[in-house]
PDB file of N, CA and C in Angstrom:
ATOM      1  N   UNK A   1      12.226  -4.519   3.450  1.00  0.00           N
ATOM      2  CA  UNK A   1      12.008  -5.079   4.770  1.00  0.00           C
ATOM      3  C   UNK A   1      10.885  -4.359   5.515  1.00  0.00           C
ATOM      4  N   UNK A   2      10.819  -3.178   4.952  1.00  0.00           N
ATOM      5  CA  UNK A   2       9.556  -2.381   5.656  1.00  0.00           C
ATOM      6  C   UNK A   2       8.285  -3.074   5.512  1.00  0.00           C
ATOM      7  N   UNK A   3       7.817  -3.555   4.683  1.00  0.00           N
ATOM      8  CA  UNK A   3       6.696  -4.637   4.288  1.00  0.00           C
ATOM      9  C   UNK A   3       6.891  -5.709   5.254  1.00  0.00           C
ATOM     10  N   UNK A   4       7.381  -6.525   5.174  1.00  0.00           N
ATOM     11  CA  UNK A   4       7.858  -7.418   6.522  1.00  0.00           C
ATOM     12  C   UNK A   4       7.659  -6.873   7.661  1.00  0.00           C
ATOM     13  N   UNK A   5       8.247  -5.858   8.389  1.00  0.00           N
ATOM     14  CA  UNK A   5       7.481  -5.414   9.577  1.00  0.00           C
ATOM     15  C   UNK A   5       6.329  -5.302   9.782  1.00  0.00           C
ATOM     16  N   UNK A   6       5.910  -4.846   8.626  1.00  0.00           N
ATOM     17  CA  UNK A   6       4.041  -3.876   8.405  1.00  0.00           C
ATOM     18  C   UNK A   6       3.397  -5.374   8.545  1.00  0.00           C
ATOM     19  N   UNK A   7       3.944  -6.467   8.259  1.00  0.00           N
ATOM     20  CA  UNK A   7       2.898  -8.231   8.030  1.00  0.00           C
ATOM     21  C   UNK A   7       3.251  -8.674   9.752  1.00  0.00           C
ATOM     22  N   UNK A   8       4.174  -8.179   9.859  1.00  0.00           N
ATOM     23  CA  UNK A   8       4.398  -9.177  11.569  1.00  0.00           C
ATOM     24  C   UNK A   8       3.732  -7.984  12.154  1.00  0.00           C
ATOM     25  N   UNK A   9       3.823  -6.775  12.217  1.00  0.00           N
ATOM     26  CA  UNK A   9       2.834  -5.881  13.249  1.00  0.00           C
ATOM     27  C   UNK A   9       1.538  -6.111  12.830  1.00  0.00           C
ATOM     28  N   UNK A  10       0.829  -6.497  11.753  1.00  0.00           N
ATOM     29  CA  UNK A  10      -0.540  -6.995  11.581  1.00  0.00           C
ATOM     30  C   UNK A  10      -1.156  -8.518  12.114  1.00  0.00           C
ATOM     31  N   UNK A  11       0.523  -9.249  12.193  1.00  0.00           N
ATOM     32  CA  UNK A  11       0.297 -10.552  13.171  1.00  0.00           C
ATOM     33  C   UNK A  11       0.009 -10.704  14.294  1.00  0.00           C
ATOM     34  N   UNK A  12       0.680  -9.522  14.580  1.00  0.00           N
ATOM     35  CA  UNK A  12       0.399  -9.517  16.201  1.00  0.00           C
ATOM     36  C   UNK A  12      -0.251  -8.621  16.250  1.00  0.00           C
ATOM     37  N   UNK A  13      -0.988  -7.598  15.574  1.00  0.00           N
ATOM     38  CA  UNK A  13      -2.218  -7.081  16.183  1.00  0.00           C
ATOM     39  C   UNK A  13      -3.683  -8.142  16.081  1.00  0.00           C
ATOM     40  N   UNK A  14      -3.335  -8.937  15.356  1.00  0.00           N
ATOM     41  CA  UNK A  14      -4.428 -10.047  15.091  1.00  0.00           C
ATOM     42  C   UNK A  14      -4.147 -11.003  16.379  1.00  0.00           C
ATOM     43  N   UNK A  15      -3.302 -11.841  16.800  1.00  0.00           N
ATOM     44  CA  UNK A  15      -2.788 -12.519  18.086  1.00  0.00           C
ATOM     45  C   UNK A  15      -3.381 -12.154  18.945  1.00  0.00           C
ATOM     46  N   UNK A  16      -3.520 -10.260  19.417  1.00  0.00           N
ATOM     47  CA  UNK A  16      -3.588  -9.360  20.421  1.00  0.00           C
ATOM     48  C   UNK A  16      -5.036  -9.972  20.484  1.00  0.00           C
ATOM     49  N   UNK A  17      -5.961  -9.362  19.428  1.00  0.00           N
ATOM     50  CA  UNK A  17      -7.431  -9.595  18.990  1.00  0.00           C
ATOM     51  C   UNK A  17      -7.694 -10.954  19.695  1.00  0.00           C
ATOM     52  N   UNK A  18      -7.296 -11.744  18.895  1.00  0.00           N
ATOM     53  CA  UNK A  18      -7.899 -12.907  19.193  1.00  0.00           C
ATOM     54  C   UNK A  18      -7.971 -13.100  20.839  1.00  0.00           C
ATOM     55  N   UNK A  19      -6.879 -12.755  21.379  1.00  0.00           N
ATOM     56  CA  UNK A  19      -6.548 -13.196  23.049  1.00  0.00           C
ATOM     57  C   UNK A  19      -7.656 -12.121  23.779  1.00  0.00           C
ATOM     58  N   UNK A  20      -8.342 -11.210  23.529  1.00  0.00           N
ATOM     59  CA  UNK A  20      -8.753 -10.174  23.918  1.00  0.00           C
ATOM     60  C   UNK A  20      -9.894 -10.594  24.476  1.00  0.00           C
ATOM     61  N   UNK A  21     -10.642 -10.685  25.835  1.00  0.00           N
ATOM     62  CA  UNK A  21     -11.816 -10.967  25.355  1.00  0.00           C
ATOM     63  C   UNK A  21     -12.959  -9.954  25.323  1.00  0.00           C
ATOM     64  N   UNK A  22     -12.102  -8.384  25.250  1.00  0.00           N
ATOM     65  CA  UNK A  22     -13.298  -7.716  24.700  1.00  0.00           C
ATOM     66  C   UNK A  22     -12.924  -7.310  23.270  1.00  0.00           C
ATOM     67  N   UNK A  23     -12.860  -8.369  22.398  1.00  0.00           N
ATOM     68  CA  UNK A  23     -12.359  -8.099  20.808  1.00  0.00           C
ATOM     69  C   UNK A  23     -13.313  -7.530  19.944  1.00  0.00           C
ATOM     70  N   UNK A  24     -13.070  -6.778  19.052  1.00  0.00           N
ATOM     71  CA  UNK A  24     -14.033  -6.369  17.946  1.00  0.00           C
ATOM     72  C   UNK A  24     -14.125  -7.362  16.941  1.00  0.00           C
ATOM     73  N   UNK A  25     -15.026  -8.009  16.714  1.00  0.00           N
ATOM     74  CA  UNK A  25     -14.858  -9.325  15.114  1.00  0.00           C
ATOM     75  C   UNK A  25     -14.863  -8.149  14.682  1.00  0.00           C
ATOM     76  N   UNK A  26     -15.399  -7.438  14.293  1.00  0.00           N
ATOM     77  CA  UNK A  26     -15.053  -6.718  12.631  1.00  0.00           C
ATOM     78  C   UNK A  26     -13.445  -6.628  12.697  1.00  0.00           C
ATOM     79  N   UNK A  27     -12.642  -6.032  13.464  1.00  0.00           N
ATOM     80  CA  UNK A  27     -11.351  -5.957  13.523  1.00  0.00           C
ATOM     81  C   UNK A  27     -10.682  -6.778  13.731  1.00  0.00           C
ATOM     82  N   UNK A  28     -11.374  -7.641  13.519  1.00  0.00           N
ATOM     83  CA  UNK A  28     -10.810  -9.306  14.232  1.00  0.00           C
ATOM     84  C   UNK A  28     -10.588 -10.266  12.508  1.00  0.00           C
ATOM     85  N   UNK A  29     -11.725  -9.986  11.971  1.00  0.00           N
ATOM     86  CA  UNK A  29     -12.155 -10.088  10.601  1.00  0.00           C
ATOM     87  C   UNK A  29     -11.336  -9.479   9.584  1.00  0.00           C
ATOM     88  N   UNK A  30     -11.193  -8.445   9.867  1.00  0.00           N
ATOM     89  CA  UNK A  30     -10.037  -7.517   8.579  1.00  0.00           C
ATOM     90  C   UNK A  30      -8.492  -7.814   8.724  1.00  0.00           C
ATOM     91  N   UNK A  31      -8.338  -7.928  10.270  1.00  0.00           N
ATOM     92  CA  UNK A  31      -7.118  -8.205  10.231  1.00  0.00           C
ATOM     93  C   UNK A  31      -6.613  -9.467   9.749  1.00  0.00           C
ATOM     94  N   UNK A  32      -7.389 -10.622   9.695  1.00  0.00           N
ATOM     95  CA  UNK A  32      -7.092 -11.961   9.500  1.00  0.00           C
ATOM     96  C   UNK A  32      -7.149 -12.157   7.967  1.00  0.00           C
ATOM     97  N   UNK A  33      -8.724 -11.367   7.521  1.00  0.00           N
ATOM     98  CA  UNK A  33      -8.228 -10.961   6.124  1.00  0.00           C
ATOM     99  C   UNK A  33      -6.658 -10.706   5.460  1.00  0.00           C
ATOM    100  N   UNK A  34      -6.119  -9.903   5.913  1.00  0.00           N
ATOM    101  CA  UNK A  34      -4.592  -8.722   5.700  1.00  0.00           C
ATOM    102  C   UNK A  34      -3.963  -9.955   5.695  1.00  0.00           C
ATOM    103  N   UNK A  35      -3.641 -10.564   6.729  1.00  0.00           N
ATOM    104  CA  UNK A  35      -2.881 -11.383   7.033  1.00  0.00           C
ATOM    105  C   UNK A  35      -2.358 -12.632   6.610  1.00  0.00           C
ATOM    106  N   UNK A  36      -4.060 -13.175   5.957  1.00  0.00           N
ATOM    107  CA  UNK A  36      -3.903 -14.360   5.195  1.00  0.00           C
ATOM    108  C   UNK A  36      -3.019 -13.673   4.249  1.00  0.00           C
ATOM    109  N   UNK A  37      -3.885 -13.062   3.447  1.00  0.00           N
ATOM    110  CA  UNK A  37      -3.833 -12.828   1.725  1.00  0.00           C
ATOM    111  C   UNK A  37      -2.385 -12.787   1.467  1.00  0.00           C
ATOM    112  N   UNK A  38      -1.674 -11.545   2.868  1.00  0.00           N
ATOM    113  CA  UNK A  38      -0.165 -11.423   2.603  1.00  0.00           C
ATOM    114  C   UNK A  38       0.929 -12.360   2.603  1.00  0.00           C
ATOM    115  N   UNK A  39       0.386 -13.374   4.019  1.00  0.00           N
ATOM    116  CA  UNK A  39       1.821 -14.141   4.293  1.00  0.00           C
ATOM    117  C   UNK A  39       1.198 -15.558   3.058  1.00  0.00           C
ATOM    118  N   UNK A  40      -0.288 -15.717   2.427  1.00  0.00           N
ATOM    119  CA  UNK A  40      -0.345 -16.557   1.413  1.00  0.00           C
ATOM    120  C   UNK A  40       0.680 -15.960   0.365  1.00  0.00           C
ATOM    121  N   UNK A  41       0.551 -15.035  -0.168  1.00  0.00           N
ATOM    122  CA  UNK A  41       1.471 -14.523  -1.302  1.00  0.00           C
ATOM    123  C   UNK A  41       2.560 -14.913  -1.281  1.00  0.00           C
ATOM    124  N   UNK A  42       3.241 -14.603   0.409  1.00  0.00           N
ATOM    125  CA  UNK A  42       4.785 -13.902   0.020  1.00  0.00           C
ATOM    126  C   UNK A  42       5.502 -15.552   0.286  1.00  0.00           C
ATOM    127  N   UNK A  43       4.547 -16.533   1.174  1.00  0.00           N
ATOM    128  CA  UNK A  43       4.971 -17.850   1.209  1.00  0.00           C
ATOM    129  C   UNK A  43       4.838 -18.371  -0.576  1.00  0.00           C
ATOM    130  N   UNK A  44       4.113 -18.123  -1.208  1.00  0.00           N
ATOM    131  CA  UNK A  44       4.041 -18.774  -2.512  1.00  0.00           C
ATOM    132  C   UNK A  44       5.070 -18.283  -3.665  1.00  0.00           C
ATOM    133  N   UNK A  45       5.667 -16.951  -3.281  1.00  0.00           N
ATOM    134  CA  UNK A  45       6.642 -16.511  -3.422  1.00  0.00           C
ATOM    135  C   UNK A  45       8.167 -17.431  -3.107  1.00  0.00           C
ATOM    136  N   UNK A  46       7.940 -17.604  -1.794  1.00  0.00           N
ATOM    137  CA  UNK A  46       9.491 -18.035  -1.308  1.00  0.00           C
ATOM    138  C   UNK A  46       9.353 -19.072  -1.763  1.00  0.00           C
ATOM    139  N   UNK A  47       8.136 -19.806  -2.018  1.00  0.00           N
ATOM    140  CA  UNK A  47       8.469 -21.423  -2.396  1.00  0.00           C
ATOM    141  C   UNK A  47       8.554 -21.331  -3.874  1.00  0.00           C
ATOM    142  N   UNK A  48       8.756 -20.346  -4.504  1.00  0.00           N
ATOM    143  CA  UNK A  48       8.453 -20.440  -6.088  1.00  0.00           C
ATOM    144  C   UNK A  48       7.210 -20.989  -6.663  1.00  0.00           C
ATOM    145  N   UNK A  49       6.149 -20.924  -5.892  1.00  0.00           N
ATOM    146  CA  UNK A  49       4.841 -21.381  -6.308  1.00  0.00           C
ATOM    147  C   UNK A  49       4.203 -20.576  -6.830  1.00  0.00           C
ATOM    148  N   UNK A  50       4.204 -20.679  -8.262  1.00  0.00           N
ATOM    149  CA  UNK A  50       3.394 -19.002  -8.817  1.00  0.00           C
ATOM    150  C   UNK A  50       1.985 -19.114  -9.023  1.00  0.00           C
ATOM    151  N   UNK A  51       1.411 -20.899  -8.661  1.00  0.00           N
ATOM    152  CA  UNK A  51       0.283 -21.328  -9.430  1.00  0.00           C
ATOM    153  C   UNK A  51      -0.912 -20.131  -8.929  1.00  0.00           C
ATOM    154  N   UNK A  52      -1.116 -19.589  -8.213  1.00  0.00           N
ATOM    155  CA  UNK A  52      -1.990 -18.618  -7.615  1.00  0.00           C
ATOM    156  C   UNK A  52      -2.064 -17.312  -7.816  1.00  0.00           C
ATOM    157  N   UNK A  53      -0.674 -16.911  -8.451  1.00  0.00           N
ATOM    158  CA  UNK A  53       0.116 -15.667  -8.562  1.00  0.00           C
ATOM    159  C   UNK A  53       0.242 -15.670  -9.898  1.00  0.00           C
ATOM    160  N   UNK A  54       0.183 -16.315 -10.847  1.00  0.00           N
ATOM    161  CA  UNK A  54       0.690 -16.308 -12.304  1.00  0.00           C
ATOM    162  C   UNK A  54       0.774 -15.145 -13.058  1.00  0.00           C
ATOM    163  N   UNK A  55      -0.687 -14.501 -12.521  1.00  0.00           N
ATOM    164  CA  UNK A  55      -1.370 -13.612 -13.133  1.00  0.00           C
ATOM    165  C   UNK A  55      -0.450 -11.779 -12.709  1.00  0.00           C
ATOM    166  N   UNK A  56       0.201 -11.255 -13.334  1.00  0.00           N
ATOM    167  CA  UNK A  56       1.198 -10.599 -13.003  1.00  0.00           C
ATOM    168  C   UNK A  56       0.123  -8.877 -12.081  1.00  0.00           C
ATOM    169  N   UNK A  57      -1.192  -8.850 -12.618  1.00  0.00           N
ATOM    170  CA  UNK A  57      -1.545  -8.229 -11.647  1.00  0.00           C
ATOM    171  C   UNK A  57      -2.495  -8.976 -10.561  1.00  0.00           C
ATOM    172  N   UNK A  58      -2.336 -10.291 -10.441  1.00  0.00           N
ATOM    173  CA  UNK A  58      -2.358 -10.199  -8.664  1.00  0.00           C
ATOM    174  C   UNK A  58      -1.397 -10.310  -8.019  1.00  0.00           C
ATOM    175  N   UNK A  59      -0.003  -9.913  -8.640  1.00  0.00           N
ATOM    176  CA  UNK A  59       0.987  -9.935  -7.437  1.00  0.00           C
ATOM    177  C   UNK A  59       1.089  -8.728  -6.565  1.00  0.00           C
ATOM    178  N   UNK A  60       1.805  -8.646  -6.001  1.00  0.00           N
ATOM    179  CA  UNK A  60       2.008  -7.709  -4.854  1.00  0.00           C
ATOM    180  C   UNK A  60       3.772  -7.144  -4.973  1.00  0.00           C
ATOM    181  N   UNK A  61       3.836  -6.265  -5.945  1.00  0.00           N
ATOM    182  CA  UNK A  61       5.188  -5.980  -6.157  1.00  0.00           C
ATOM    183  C   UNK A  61       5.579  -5.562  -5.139  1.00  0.00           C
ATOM    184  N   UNK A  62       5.739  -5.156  -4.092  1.00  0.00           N
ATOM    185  CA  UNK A  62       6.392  -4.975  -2.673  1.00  0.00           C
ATOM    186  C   UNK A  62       6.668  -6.745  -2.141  1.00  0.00           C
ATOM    187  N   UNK A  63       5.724  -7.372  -2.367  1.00  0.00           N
ATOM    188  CA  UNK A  63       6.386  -8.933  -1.746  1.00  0.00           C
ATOM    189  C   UNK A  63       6.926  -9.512  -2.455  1.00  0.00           C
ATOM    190  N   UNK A  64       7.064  -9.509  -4.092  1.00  0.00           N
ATOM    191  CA  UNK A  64       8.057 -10.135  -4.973  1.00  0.00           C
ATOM    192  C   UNK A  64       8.952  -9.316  -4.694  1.00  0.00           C
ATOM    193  N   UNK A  65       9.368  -8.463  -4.486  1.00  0.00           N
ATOM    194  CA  UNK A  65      10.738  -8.066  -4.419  1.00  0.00           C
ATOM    195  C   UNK A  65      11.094  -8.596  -2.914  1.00  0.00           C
ATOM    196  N   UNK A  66      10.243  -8.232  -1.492  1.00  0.00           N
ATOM    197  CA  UNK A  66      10.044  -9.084  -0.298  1.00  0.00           C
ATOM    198  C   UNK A  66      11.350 -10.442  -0.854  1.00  0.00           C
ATOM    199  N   UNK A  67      10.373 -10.936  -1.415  1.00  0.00           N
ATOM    200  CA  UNK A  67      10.869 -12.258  -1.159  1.00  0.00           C
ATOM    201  C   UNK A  67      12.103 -13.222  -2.160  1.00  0.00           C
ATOM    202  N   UNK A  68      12.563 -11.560  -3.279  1.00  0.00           N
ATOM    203  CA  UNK A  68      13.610 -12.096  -3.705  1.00  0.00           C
ATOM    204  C   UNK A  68      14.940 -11.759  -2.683  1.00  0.00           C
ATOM    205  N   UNK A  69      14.674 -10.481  -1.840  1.00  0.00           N
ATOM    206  CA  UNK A  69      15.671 -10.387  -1.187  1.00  0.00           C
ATOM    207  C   UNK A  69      15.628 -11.210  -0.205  1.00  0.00           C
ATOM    208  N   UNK A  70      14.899 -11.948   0.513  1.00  0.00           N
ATOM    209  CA  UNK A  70      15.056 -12.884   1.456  1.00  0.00           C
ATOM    210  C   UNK A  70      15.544 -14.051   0.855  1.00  0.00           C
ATOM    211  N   UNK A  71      15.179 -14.559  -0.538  1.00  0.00           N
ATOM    212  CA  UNK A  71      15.682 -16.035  -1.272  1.00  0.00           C
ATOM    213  C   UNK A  71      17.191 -15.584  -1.591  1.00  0.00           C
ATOM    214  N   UNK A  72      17.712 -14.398  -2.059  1.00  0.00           N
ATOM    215  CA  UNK A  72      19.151 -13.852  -2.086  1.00  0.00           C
ATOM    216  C   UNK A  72      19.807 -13.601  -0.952  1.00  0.00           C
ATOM    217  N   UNK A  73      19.045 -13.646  -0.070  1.00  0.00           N
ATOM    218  CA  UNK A  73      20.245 -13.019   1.246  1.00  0.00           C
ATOM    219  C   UNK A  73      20.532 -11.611   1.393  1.00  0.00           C
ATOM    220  N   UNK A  74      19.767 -10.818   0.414  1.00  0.00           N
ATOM    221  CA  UNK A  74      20.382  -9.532   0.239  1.00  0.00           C
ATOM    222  C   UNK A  74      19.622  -8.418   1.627  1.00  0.00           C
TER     223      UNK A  74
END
């Protein structure tokens, strides 16, 4: 679940950014980077969509496990 926090505190430091209007794009840029890449994964995860992921090193072993304990309830 610690991973999960670390993706929603990068959500909302990106939210923050965007609303800012003295924002840094570069920091505006990296964070949205982070953000995609992660919640793309860990959604393709929960949906059992591996077509993107197949490849066992681009997964993100902190979000496959992420997202078996959220599909288990555990």
């Amino acid at each position: 679940m610690k991973r999960l926090v670390e993706m929603i505190e990068r959500a909302y430091a990106l939210a923050v950014q965007v609303q800012d209007d003295n924002r840094d794009e570069k920091v505006l840029q990296v964070l949205a980077e982070e953000v995609s890449g992660e919640c793309a994964e860990l959604l393709a995860h929960l949906n059992r969509d591996e077509g993107a992921f197949s490849d066992e090193e681009c997964k993100d072993p902190e979000l496959v496990e992420l997202s078996e304990k959220l599909l288990t309830g555990e």
